[in-house]
PDB file of N, CA and C in Angstrom:
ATOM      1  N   UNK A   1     -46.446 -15.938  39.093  1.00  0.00           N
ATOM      2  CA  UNK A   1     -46.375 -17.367  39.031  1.00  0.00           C
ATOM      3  C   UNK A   1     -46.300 -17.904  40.456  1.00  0.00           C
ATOM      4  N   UNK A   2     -47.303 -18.793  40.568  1.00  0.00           N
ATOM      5  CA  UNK A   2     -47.403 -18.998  42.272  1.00  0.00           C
ATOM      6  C   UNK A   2     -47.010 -20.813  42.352  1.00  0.00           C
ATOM      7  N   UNK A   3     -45.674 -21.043  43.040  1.00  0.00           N
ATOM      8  CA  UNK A   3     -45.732 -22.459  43.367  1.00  0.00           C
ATOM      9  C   UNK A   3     -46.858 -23.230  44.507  1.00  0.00           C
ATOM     10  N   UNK A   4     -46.909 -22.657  44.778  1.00  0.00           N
ATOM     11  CA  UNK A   4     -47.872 -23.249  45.980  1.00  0.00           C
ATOM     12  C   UNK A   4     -47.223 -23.195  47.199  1.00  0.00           C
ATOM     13  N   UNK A   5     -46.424 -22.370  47.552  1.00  0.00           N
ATOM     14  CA  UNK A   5     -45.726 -22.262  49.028  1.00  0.00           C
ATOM     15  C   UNK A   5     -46.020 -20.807  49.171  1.00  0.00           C
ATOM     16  N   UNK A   6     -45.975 -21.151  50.619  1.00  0.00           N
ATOM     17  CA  UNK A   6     -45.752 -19.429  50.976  1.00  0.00           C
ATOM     18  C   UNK A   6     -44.508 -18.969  52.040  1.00  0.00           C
ATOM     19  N   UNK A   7     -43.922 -18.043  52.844  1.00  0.00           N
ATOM     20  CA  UNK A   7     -42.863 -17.542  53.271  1.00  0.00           C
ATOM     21  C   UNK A   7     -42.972 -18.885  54.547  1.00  0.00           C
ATOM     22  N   UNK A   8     -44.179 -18.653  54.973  1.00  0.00           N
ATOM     23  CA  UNK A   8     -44.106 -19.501  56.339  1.00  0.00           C
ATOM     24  C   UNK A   8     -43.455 -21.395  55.955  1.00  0.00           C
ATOM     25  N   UNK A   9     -44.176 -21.555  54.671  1.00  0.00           N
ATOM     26  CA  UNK A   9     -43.155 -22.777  54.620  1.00  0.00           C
ATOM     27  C   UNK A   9     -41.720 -23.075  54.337  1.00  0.00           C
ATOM     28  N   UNK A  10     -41.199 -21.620  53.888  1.00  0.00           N
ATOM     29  CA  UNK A  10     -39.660 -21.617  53.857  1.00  0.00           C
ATOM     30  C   UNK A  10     -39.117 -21.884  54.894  1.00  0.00           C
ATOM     31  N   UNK A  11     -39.777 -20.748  56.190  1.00  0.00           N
ATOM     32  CA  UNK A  11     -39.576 -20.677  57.349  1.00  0.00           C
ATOM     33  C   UNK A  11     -39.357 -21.837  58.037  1.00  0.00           C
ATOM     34  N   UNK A  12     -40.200 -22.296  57.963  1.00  0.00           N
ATOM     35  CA  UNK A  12     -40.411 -24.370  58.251  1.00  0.00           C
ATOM     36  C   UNK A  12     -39.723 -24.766  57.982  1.00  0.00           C
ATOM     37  N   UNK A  13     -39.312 -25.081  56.998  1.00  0.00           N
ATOM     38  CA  UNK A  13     -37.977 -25.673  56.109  1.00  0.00           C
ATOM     39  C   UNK A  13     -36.464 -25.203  57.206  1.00  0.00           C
ATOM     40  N   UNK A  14     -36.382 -23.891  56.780  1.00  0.00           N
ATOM     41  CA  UNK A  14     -35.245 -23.720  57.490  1.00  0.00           C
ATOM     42  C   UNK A  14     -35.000 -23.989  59.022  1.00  0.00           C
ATOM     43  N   UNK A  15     -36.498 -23.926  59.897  1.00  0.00           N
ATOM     44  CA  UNK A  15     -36.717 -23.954  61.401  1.00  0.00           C
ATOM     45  C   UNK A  15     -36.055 -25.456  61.349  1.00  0.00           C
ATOM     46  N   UNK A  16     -36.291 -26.409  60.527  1.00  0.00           N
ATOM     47  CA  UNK A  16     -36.114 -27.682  60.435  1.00  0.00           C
ATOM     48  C   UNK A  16     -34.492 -28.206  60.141  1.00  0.00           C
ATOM     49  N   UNK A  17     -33.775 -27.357  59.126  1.00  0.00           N
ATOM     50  CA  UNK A  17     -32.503 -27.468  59.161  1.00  0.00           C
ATOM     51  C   UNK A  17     -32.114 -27.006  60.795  1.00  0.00           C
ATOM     52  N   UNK A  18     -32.202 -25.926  61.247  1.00  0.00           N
ATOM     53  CA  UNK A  18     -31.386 -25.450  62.605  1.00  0.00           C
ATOM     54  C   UNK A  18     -32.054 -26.464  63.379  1.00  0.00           C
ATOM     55  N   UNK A  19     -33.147 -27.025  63.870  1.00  0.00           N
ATOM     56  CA  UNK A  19     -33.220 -27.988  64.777  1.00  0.00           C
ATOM     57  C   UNK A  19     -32.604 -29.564  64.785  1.00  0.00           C
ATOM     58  N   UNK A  20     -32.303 -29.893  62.815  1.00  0.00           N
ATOM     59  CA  UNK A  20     -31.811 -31.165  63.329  1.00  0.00           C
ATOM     60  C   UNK A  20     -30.248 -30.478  63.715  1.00  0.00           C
ATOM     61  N   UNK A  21     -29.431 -29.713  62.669  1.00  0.00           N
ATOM     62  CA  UNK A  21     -28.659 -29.050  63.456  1.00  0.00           C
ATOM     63  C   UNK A  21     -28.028 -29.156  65.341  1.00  0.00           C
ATOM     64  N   UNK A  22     -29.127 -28.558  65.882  1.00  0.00           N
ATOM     65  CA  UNK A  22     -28.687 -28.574  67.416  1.00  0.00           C
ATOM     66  C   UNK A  22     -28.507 -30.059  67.188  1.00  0.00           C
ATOM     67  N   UNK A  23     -29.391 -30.548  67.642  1.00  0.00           N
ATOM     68  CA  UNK A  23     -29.989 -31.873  68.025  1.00  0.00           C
ATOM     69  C   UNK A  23     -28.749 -32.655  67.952  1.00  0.00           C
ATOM     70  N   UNK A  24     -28.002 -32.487  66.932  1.00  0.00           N
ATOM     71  CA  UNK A  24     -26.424 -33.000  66.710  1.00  0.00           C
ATOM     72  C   UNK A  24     -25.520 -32.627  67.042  1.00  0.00           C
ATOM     73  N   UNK A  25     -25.640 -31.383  67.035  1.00  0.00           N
ATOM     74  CA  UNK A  25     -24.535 -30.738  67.825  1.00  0.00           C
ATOM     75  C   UNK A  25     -24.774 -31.105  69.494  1.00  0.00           C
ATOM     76  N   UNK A  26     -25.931 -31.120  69.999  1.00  0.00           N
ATOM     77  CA  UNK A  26     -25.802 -31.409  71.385  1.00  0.00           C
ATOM     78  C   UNK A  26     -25.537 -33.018  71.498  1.00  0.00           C
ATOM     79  N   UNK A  27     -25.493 -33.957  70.657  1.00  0.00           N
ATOM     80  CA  UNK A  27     -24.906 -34.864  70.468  1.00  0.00           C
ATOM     81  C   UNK A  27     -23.581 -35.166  70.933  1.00  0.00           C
ATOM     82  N   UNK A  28     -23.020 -35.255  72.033  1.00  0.00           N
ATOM     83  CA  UNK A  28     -21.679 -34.784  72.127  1.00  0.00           C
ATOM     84  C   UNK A  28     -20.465 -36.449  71.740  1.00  0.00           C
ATOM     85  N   UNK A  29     -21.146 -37.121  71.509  1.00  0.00           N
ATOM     86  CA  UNK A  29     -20.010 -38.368  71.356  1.00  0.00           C
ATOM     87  C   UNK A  29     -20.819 -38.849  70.167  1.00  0.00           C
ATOM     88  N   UNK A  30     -21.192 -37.671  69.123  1.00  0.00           N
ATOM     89  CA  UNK A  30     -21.734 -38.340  67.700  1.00  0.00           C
ATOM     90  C   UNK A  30     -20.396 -38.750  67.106  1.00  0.00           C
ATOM     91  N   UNK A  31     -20.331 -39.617  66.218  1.00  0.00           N
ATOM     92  CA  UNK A  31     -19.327 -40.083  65.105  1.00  0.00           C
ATOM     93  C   UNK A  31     -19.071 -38.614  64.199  1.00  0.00           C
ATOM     94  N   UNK A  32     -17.818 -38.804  63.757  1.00  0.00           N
ATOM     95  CA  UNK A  32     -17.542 -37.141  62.802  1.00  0.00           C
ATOM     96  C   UNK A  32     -18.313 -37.201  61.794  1.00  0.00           C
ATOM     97  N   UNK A  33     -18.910 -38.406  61.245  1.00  0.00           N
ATOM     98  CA  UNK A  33     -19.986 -38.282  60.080  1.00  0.00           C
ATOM     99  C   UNK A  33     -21.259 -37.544  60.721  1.00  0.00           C
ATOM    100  N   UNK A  34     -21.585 -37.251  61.433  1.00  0.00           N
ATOM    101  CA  UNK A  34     -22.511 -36.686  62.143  1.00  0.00           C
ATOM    102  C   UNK A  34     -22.388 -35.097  62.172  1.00  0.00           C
ATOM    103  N   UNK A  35     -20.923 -34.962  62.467  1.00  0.00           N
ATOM    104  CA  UNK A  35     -20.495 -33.821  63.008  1.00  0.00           C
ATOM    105  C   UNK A  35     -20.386 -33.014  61.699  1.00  0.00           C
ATOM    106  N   UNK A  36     -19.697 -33.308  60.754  1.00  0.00           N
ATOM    107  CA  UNK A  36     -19.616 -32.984  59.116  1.00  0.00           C
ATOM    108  C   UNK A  36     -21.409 -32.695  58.782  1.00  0.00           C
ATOM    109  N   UNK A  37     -21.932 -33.874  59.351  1.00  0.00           N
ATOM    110  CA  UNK A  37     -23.436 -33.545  58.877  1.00  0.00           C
ATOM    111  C   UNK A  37     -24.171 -31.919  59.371  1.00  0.00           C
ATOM    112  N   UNK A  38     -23.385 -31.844  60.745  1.00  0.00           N
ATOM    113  CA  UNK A  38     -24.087 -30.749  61.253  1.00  0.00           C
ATOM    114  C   UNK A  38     -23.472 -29.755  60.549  1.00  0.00           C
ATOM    115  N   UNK A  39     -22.175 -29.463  60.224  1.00  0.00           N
ATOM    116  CA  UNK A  39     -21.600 -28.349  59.515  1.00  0.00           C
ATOM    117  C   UNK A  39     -22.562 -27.898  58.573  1.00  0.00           C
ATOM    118  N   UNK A  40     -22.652 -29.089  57.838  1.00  0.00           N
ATOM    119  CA  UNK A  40     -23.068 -29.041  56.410  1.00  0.00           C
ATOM    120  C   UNK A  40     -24.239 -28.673  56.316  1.00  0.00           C
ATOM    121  N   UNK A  41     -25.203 -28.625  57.530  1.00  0.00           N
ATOM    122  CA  UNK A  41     -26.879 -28.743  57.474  1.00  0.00           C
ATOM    123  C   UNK A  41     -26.429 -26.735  57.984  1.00  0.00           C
ATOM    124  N   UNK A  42     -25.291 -26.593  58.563  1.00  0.00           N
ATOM    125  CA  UNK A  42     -25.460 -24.834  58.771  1.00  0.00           C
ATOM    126  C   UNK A  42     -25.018 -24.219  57.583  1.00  0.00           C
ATOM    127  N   UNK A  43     -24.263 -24.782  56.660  1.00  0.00           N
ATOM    128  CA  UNK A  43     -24.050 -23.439  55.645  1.00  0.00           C
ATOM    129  C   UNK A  43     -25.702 -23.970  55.059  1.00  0.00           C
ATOM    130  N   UNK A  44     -26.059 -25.470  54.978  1.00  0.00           N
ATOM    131  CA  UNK A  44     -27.228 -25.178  53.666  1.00  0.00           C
ATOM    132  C   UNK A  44     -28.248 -24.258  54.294  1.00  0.00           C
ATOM    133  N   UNK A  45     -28.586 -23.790  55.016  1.00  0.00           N
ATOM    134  CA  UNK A  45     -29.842 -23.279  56.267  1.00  0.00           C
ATOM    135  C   UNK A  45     -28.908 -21.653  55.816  1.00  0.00           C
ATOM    136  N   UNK A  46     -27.767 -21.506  56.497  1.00  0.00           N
ATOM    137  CA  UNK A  46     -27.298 -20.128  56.378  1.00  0.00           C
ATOM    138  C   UNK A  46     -27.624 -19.537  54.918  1.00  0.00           C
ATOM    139  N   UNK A  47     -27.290 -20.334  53.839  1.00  0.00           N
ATOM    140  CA  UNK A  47     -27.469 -20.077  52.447  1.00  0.00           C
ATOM    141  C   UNK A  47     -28.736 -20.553  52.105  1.00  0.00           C
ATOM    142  N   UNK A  48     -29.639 -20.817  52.731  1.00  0.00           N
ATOM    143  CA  UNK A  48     -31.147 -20.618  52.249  1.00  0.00           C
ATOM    144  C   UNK A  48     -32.145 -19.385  53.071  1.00  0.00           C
ATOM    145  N   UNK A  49     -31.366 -19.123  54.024  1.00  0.00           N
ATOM    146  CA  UNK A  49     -31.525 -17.591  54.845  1.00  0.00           C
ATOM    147  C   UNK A  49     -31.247 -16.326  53.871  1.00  0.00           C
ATOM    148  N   UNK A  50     -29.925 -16.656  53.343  1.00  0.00           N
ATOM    149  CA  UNK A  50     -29.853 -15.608  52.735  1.00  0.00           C
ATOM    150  C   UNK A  50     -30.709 -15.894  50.823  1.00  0.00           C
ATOM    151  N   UNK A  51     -30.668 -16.772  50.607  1.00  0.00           N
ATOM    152  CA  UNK A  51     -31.612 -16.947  49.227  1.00  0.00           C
ATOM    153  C   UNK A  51     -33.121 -16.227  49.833  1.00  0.00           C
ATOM    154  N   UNK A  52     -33.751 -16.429  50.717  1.00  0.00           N
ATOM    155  CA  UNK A  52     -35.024 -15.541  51.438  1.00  0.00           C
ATOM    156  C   UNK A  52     -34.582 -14.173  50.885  1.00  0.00           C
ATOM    157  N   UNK A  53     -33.923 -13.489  51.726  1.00  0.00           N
ATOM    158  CA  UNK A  53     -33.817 -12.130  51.577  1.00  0.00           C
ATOM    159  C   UNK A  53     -33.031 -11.852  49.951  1.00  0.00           C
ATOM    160  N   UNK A  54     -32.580 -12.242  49.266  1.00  0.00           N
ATOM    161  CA  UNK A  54     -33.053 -11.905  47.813  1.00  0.00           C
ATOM    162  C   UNK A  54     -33.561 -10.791  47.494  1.00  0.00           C
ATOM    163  N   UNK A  55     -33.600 -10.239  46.621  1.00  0.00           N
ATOM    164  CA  UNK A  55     -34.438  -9.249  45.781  1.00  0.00           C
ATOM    165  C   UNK A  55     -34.042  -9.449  44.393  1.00  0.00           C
ATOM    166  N   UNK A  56     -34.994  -9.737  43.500  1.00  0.00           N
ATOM    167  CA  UNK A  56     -34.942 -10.201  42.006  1.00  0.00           C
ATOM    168  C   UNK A  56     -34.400  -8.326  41.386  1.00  0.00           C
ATOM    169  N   UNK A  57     -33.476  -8.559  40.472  1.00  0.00           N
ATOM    170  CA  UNK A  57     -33.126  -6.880  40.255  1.00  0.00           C
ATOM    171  C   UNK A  57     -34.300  -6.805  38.479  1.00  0.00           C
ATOM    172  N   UNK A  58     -34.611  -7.893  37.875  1.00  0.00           N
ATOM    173  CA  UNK A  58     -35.421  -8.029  36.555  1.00  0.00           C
ATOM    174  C   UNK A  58     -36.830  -9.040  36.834  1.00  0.00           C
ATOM    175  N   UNK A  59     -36.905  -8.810  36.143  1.00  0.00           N
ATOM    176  CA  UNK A  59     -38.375 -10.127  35.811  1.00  0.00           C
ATOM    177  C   UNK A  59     -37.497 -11.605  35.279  1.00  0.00           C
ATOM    178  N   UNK A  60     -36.646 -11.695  34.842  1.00  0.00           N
ATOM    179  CA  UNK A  60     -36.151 -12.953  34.717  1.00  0.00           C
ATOM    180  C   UNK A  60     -35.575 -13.486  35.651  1.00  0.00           C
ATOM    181  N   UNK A  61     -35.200 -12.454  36.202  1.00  0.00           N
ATOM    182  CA  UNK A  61     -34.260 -12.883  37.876  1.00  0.00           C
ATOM    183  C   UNK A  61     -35.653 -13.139  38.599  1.00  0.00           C
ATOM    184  N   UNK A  62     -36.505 -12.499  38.676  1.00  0.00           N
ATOM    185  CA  UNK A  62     -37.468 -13.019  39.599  1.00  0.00           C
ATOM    186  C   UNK A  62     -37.907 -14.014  39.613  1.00  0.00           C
ATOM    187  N   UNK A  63     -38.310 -14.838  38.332  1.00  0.00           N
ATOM    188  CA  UNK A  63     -38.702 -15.543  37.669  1.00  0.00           C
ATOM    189  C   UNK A  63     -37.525 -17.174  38.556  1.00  0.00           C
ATOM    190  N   UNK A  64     -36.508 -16.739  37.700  1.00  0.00           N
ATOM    191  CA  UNK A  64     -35.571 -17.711  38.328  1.00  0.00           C
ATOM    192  C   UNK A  64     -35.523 -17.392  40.177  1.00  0.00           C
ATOM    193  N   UNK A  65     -35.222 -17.099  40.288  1.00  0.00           N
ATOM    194  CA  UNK A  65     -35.557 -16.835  41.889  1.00  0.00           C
ATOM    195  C   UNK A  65     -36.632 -17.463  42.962  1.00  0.00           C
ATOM    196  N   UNK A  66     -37.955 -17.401  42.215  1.00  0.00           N
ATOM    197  CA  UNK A  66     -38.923 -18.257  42.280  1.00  0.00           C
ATOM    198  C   UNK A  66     -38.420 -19.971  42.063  1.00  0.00           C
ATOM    199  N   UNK A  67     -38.441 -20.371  41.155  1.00  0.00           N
ATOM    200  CA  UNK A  67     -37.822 -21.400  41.125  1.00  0.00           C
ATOM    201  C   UNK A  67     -37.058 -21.980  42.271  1.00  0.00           C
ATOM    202  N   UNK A  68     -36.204 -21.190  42.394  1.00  0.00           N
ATOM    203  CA  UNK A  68     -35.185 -21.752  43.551  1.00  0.00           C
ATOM    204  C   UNK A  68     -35.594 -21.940  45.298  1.00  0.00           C
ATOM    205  N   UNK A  69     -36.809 -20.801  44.999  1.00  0.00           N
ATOM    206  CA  UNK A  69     -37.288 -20.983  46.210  1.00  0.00           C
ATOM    207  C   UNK A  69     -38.622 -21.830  46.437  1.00  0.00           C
ATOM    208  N   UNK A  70     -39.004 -22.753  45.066  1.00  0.00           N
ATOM    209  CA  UNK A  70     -39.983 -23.858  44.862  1.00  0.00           C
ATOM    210  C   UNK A  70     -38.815 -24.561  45.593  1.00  0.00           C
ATOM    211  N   UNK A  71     -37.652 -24.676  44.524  1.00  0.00           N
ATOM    212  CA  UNK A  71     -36.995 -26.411  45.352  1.00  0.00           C
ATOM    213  C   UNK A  71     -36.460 -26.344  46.613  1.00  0.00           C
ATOM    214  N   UNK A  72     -36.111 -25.073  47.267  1.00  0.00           N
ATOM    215  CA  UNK A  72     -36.017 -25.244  48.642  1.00  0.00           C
ATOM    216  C   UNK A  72     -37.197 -25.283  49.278  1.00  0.00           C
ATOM    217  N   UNK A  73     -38.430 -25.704  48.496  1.00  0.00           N
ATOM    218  CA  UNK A  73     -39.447 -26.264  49.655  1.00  0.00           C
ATOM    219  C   UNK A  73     -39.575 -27.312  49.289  1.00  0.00           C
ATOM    220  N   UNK A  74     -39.072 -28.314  48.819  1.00  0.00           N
ATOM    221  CA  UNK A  74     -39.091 -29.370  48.281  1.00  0.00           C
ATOM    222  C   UNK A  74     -37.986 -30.462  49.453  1.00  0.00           C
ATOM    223  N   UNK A  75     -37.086 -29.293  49.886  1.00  0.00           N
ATOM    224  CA  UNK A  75     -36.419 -29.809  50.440  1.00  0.00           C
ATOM    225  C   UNK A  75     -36.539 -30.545  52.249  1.00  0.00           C
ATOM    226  N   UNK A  76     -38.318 -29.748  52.188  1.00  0.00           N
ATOM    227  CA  UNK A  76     -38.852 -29.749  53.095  1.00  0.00           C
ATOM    228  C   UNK A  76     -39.550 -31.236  53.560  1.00  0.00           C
ATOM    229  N   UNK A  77     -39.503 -32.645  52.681  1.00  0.00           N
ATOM    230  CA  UNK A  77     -40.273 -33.724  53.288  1.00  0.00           C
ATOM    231  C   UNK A  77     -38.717 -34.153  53.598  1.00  0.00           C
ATOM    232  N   UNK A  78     -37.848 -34.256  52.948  1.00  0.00           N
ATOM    233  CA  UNK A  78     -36.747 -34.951  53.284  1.00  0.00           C
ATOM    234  C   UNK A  78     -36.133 -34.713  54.796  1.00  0.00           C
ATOM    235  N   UNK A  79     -36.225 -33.195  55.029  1.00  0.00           N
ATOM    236  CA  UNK A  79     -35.829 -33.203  56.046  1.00  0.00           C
ATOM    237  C   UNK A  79     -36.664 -33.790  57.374  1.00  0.00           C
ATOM    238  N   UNK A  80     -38.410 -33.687  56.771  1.00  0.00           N
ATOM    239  CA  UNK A  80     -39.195 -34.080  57.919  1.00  0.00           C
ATOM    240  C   UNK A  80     -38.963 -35.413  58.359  1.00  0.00           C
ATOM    241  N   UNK A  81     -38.459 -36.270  57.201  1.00  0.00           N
ATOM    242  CA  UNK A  81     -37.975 -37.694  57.689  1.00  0.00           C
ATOM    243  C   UNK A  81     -37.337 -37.947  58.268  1.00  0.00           C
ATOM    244  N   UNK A  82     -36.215 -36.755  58.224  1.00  0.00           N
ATOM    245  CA  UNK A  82     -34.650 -37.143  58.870  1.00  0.00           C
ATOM    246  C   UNK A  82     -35.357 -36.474  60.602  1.00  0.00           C
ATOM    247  N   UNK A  83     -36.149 -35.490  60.832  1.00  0.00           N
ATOM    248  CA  UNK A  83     -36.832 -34.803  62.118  1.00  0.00           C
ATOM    249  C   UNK A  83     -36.723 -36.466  62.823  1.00  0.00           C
ATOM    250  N   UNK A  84     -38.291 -36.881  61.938  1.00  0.00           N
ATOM    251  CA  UNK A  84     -38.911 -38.263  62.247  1.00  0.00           C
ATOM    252  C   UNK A  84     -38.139 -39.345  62.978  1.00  0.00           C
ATOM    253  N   UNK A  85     -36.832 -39.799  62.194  1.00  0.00           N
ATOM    254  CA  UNK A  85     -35.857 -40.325  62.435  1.00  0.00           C
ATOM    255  C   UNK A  85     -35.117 -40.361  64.141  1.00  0.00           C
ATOM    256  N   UNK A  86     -34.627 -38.771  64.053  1.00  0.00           N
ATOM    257  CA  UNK A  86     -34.325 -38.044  65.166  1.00  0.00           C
ATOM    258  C   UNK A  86     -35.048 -38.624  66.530  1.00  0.00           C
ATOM    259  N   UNK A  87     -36.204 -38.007  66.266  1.00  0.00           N
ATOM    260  CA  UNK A  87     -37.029 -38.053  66.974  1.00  0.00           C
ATOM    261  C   UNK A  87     -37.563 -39.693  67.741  1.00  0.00           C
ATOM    262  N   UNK A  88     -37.141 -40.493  66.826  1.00  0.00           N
ATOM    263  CA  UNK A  88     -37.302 -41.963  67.345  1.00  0.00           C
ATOM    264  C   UNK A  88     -35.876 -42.378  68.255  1.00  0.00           C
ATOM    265  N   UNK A  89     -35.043 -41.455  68.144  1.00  0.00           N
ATOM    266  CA  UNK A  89     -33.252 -41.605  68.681  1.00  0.00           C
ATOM    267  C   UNK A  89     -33.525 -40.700  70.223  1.00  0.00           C
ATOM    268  N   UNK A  90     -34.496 -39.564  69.621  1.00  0.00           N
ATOM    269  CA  UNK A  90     -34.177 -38.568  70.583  1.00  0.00           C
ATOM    270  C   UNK A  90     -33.789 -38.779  72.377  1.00  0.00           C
ATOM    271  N   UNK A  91     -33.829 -39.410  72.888  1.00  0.00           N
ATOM    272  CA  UNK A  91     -33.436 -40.601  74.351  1.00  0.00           C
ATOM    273  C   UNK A  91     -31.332 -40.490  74.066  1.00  0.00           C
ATOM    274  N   UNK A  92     -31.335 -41.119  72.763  1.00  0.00           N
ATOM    275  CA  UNK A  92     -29.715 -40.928  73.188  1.00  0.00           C
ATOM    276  C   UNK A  92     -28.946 -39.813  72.356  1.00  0.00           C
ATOM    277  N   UNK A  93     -29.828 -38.914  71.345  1.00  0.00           N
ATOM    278  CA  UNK A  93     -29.247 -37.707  71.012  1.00  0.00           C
ATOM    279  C   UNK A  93     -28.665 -36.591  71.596  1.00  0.00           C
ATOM    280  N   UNK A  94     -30.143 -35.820  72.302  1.00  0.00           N
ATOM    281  CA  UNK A  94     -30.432 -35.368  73.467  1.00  0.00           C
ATOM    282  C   UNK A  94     -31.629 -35.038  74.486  1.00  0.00           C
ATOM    283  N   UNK A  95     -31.392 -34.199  75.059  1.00  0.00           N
ATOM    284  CA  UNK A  95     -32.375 -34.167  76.406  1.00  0.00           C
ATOM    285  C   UNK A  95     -34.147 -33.394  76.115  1.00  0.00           C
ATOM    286  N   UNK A  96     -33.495 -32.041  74.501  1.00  0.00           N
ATOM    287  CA  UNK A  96     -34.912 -31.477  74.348  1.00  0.00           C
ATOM    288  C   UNK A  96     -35.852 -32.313  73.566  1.00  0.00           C
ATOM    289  N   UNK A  97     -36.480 -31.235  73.726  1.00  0.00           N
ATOM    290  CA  UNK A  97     -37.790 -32.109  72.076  1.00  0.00           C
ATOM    291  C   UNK A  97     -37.956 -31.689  70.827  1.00  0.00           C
ATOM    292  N   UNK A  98     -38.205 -32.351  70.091  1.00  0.00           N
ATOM    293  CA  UNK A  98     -37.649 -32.015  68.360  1.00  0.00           C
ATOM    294  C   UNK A  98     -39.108 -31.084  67.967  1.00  0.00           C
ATOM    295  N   UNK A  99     -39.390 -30.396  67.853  1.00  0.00           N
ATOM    296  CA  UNK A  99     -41.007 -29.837  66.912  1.00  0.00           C
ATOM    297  C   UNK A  99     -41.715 -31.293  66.642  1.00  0.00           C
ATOM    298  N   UNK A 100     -43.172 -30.756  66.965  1.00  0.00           N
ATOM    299  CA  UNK A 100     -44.087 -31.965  66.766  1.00  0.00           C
ATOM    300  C   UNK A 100     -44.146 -32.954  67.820  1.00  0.00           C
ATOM    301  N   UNK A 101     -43.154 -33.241  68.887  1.00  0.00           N
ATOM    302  CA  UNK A 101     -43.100 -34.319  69.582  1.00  0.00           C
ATOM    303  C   UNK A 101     -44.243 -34.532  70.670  1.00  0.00           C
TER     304      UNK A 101
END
């Protein structure tokens, strides 16, 4: 059963959590809503690292497994917005460049 993604767009996905990640963390006088944000953007990235390496132990587990790794590419425009976003700030975030710029 093929969603229409392949490894490299997981990859993307997650390259995209760890960069807005920094980007906030090098933020150094962000508001703690920011800072909570960055926590929160490392376990979801850490725990979609490890959903990758997976191994289905049945065909139903695989099955479901698949699935999960459709909606973590799903999760992939939302974050490109929040990149987008970034990326219009990037002057008082910080000093690098976001992917794409």
């Amino acid at each position: 059963m093929s969603f229409g993604y392949a490894v490299g767009d997981v990859i993307a996905v997650l390259g995209l959590f760890e960069r807005i990640a920094i980007e906030l963390r090098n933020y150094k006088d962000a508001p703690m809503h920011f800072q909570r944000l960055c926590a929160e953007l490392d376990l979801v990235r850490s725990t979609l690292k490890h959903v990758l390496i997976l191994e289905p132990e049945s065909p139903a587990e695989r099955q479901t497994l698949e699935k999960v790794r459709a909606i973590i590419m799903h999760c992939g425009q939302p974050l490109q917005s929040m990149a987008e976003k970034m990326r219009a700030k990037e002057s008082s975030l910080a000093t690098s460049k976001l992917p794409g710029a």
